[in-house]
C-alpha atoms as a PDB file:
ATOM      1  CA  UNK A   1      18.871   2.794 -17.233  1.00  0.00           C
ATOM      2  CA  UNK A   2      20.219   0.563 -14.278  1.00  0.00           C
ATOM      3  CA  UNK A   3      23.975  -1.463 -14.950  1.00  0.00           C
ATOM      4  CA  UNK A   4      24.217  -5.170 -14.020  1.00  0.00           C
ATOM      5  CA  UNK A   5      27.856  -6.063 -13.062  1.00  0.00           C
ATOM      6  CA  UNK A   6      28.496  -9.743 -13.478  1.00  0.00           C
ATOM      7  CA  UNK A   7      31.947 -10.922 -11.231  1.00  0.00           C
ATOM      8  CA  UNK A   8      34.250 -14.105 -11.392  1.00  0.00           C
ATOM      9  CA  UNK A   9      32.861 -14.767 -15.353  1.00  0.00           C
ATOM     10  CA  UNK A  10      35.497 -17.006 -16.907  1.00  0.00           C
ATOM     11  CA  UNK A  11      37.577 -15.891 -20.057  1.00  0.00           C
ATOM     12  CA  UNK A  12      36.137 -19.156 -21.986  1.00  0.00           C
ATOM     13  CA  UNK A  13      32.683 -17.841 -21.789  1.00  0.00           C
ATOM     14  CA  UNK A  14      32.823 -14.633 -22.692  1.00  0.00           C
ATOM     15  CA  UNK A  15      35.180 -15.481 -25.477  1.00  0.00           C
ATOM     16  CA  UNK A  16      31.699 -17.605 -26.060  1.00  0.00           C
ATOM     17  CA  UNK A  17      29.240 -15.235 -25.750  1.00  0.00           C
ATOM     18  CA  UNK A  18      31.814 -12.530 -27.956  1.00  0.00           C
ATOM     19  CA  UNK A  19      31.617 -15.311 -30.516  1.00  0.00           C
ATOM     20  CA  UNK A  20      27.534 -15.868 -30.855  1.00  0.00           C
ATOM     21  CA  UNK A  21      27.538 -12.089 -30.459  1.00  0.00           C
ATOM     22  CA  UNK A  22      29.887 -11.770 -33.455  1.00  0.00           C
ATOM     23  CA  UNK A  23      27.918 -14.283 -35.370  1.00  0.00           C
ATOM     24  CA  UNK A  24      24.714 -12.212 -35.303  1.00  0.00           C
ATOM     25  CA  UNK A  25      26.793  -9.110 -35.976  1.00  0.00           C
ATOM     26  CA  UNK A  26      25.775  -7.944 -32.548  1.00  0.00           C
ATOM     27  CA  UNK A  27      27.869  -6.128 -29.835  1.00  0.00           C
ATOM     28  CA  UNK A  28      28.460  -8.046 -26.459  1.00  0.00           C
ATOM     29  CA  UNK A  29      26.018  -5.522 -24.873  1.00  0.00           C
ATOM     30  CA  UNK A  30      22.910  -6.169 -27.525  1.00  0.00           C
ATOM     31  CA  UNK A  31      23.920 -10.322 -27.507  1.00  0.00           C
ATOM     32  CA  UNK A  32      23.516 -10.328 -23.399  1.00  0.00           C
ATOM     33  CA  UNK A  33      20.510  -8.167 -23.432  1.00  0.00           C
ATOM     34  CA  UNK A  34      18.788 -10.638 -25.814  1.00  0.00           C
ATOM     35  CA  UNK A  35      20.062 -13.165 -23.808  1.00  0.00           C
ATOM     36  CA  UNK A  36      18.606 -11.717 -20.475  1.00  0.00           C
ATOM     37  CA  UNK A  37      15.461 -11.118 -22.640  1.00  0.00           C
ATOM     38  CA  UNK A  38      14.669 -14.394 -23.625  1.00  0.00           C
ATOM     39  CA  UNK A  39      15.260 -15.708 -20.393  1.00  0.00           C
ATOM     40  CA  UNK A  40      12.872 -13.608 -18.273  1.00  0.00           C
ATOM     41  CA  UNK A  41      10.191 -14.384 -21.023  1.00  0.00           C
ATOM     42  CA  UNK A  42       6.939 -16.017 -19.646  1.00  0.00           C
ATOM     43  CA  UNK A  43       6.790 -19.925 -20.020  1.00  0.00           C
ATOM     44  CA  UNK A  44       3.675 -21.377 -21.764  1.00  0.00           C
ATOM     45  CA  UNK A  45       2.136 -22.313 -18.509  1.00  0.00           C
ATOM     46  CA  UNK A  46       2.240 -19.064 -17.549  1.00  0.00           C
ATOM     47  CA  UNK A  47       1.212 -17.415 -20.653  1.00  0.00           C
ATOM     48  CA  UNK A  48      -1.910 -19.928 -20.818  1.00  0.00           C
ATOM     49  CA  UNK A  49      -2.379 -19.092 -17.243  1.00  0.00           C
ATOM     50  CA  UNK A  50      -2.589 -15.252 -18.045  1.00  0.00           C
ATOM     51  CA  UNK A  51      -4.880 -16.185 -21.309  1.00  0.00           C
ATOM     52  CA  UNK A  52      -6.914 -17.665 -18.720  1.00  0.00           C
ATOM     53  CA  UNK A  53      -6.866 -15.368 -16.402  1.00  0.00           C
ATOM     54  CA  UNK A  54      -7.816 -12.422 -19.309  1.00  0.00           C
ATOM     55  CA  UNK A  55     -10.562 -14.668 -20.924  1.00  0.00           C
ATOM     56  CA  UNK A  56     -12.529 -14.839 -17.214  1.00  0.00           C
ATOM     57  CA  UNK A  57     -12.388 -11.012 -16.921  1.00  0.00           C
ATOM     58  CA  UNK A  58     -14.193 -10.950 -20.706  1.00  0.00           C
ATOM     59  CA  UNK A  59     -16.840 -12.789 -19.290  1.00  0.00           C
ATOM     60  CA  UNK A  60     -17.810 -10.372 -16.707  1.00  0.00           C
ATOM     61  CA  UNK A  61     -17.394  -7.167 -19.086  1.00  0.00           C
ATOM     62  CA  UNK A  62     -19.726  -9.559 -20.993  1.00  0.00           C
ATOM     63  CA  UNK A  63     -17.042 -10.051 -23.993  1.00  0.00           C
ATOM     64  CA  UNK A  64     -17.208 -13.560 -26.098  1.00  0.00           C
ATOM     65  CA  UNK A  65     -14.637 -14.812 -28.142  1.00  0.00           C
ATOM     66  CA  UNK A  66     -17.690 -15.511 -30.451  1.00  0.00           C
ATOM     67  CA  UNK A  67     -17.686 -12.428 -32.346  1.00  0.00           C
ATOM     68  CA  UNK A  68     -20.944 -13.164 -35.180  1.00  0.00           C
ATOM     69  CA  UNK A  69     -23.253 -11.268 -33.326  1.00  0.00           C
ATOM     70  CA  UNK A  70     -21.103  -8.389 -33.571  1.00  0.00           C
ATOM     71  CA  UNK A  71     -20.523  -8.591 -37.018  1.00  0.00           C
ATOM     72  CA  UNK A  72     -23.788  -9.596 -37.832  1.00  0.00           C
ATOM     73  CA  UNK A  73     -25.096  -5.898 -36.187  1.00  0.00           C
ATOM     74  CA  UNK A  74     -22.598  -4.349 -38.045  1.00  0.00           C
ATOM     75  CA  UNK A  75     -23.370  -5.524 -41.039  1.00  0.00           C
ATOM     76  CA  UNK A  76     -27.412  -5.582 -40.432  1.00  0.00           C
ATOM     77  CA  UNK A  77     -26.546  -1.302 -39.626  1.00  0.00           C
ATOM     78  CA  UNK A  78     -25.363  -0.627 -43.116  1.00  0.00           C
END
């Protein structure tokens, strides 16, 4: 797994981040990778976007969200 080196990081932040880390009885290491985590996560926009996106491709594999008729042949087959 790749290393990230971070330079020129002043003592009063990671005294910070040690801190929050310390408070969820995390190491520095877990605490920043959370961190990093979180902010690489997609934004609503872009998860509504990708919903979108996914919901068009049903359509042309001919999949609803309306799942009765499905049910209704499963339960019809029994």
């Amino acid at each position: 797994m790749p290393d990230l080196l971070i330079r020129n990081v002043s003592e009063d932040l990671v005294a910070k981040l040690k801190e929050r880390a310390a408070a969820k009885n995390h190491s520095l290491q877990v605490e920043l990778t959370s961190i990093l985590h979180a902010a690489v996560k997609p934004t609503w926009e872009e998860w509504w976007a990708k919903a979108d996106e996914f919901r068009a491709r049903s359509r042309e594999w001919n999949i609803t969200d309306d799942s009765t008729d499905l049910i209704r042949e499963d339960r019809d087959s029994r």
